[in-house]
Protein backbone atom coordinates (compact mmCIF):
# COMPACT_ATOMS: atom_id res chain seq x y z
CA UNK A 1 -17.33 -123.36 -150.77
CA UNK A 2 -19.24 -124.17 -153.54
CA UNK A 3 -19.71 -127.99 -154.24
CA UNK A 4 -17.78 -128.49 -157.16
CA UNK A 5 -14.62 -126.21 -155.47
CA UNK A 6 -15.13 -128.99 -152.77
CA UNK A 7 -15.19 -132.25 -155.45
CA UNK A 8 -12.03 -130.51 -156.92
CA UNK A 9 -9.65 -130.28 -153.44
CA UNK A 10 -10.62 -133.23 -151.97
CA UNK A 11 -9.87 -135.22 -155.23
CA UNK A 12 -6.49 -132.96 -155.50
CA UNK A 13 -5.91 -133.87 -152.22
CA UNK A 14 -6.53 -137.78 -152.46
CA UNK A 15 -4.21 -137.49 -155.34
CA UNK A 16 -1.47 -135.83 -153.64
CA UNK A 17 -2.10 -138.50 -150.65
CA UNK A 18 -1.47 -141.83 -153.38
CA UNK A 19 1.33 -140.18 -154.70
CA UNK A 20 3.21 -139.19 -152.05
CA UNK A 21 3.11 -135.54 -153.21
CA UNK A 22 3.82 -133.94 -149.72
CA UNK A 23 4.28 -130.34 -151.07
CA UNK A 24 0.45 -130.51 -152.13
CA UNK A 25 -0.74 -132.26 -149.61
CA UNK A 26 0.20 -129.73 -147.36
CA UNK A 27 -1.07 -127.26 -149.42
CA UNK A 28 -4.92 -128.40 -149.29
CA UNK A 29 -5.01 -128.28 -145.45
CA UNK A 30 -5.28 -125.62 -143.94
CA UNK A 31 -2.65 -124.31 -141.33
CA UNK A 32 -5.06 -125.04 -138.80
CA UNK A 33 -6.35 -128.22 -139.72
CA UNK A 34 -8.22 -130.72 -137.54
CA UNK A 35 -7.83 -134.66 -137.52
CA UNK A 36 -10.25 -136.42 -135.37
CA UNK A 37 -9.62 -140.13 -135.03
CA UNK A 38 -12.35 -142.59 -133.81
CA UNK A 39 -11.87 -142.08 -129.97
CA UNK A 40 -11.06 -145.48 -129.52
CA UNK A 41 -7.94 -145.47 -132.13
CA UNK A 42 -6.99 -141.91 -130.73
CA UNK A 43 -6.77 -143.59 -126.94
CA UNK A 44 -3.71 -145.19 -128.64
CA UNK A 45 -1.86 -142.59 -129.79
CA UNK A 46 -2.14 -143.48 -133.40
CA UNK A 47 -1.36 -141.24 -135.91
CA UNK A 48 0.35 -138.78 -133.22
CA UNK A 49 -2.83 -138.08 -131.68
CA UNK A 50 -3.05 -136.41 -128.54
CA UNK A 51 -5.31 -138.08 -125.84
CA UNK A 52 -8.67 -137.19 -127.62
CA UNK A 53 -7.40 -138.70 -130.57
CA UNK A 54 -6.83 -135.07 -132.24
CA UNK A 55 -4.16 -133.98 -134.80
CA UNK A 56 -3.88 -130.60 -135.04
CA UNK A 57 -2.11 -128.32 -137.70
CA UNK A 58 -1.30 -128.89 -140.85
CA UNK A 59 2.62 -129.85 -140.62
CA UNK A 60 1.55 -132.39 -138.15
CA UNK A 61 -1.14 -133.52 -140.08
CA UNK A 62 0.68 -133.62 -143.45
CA UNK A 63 3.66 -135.54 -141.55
CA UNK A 64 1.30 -138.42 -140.01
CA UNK A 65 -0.72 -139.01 -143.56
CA UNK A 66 1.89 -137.93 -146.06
CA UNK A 67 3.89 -141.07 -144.45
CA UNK A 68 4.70 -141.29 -140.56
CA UNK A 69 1.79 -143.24 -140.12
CA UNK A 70 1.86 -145.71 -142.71
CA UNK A 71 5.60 -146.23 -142.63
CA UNK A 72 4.99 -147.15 -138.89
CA UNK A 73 1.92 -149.22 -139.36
CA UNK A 74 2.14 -151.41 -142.68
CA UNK A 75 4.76 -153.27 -144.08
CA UNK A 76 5.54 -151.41 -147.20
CA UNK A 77 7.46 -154.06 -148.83
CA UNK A 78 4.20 -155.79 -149.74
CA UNK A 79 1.66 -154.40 -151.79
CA UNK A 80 -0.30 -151.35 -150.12
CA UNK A 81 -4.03 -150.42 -152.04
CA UNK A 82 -5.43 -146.88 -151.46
CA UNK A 83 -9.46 -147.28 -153.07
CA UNK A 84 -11.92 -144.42 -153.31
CA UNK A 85 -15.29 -146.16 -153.35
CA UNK A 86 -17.65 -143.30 -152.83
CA UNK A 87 -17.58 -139.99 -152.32
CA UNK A 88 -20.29 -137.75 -152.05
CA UNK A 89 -20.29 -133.83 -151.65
CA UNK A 90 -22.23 -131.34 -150.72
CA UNK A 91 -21.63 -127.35 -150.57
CA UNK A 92 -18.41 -127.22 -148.08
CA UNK A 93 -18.39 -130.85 -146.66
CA UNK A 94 -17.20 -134.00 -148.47
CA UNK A 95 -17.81 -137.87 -147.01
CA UNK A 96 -15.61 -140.05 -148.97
CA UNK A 97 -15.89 -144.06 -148.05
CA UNK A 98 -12.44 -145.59 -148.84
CA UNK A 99 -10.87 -149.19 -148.45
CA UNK A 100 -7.20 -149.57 -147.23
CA UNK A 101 -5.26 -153.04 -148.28
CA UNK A 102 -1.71 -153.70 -146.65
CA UNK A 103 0.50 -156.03 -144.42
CA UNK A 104 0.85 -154.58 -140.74
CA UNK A 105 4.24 -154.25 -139.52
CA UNK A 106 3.59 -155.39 -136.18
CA UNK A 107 1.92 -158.83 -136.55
CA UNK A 108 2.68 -159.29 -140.44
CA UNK A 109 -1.24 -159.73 -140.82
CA UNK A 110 -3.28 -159.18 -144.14
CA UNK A 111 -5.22 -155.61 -143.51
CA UNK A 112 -7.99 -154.74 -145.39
CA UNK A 113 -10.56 -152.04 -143.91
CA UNK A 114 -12.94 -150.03 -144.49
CA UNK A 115 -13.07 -145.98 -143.28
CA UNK A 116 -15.20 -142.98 -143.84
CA UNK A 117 -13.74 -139.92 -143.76
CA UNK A 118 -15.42 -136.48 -143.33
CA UNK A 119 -14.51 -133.31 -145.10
CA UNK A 120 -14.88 -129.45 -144.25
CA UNK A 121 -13.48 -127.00 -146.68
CA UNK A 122 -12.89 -123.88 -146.01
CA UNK A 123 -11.41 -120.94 -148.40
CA UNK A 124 -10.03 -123.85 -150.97
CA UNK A 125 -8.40 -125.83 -148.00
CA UNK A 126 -9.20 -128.52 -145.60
CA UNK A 127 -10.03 -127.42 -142.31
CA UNK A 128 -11.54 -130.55 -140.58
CA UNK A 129 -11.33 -134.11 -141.04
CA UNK A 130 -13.32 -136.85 -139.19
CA UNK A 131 -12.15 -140.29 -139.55
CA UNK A 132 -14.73 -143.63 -138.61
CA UNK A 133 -12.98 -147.22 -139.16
CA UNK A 134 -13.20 -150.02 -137.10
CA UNK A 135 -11.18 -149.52 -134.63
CA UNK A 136 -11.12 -153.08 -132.94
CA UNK A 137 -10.41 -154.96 -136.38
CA UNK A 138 -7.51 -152.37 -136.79
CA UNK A 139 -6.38 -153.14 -132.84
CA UNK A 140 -6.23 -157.04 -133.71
CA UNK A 141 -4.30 -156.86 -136.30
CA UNK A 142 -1.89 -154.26 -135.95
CA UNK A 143 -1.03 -155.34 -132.31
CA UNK A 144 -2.61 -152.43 -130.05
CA UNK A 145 -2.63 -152.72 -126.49
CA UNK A 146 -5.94 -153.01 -126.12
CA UNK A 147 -6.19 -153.76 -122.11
CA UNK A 148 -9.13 -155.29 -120.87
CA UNK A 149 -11.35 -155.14 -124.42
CA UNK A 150 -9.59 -157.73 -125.83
């Protein structure tokens, strides 16, 4: 894809994401989609990650971000922020730094956190996304059983 075709979904897609438009969300993944969480997050099961911390597919993908996930993790009674900070794109891959405000369900905590998240697009859709967030900030406050790293 072409840079600008890239800029366009992945802005179409954070757009869909903020406004809960699940139809379109779904519609700039691909069917065989990738979701790779940090491997430390994924170890969890977060997000409905297998064991490698992978999410594959796009109904399974579009379920876990179009809502599972948040409605499990943050208290959505209290305000939730969704912030683009950067994004920067080049041919067929996107890297888009964000920042994620919220109450966690589990502890009631203030979360605010950074993540990166890696695009490849493929034939107008999403075919791979990498997520990188600190993990161990996200463990403390959201309660995860974190065994001996505590």
């Amino acid at each position: 894809m072409k840079t600008e075709e890239t800029r366009t979904l992945i802005e179409r897609y954070y757009r869909a994401l903020t406004q809960g438009d699940r139809e379109d969300l779904r519609e700039c993944l691909s069917p065989n989609v990738v979701w790779q969480l940090p491997a430390t997050a994924g170890a969890t099961g977060t997000g409905g990650s297998n064991k490698d911390g992978v999410v594959s597919g796009r109904e399974s993908v579009a379920a876990e971000l179009g809502g599972r996930t948040i409605k499990d993790t943050f208290d959505l009674s209290q305000p939730f922020g969704l912030e683009i900070r950067s994004m920067i794109v080049d041919g067929q891959y996107a890297a888009v730094q964000q920042r994620l405000t919220a109450t966690t369900k589990a502890k009631g905590l203030p979360y605010d956190n950074q993540y990166c998240w890696i695009y490849l697009c493929e034939e107008n859709q999403i075919t791979r996304m990498e997520e990188y967030t600190d993990t161990l900030y996200a463990a403390r406050t959201m309660g995860w059983d974190l065994g001996d790293s505590n």
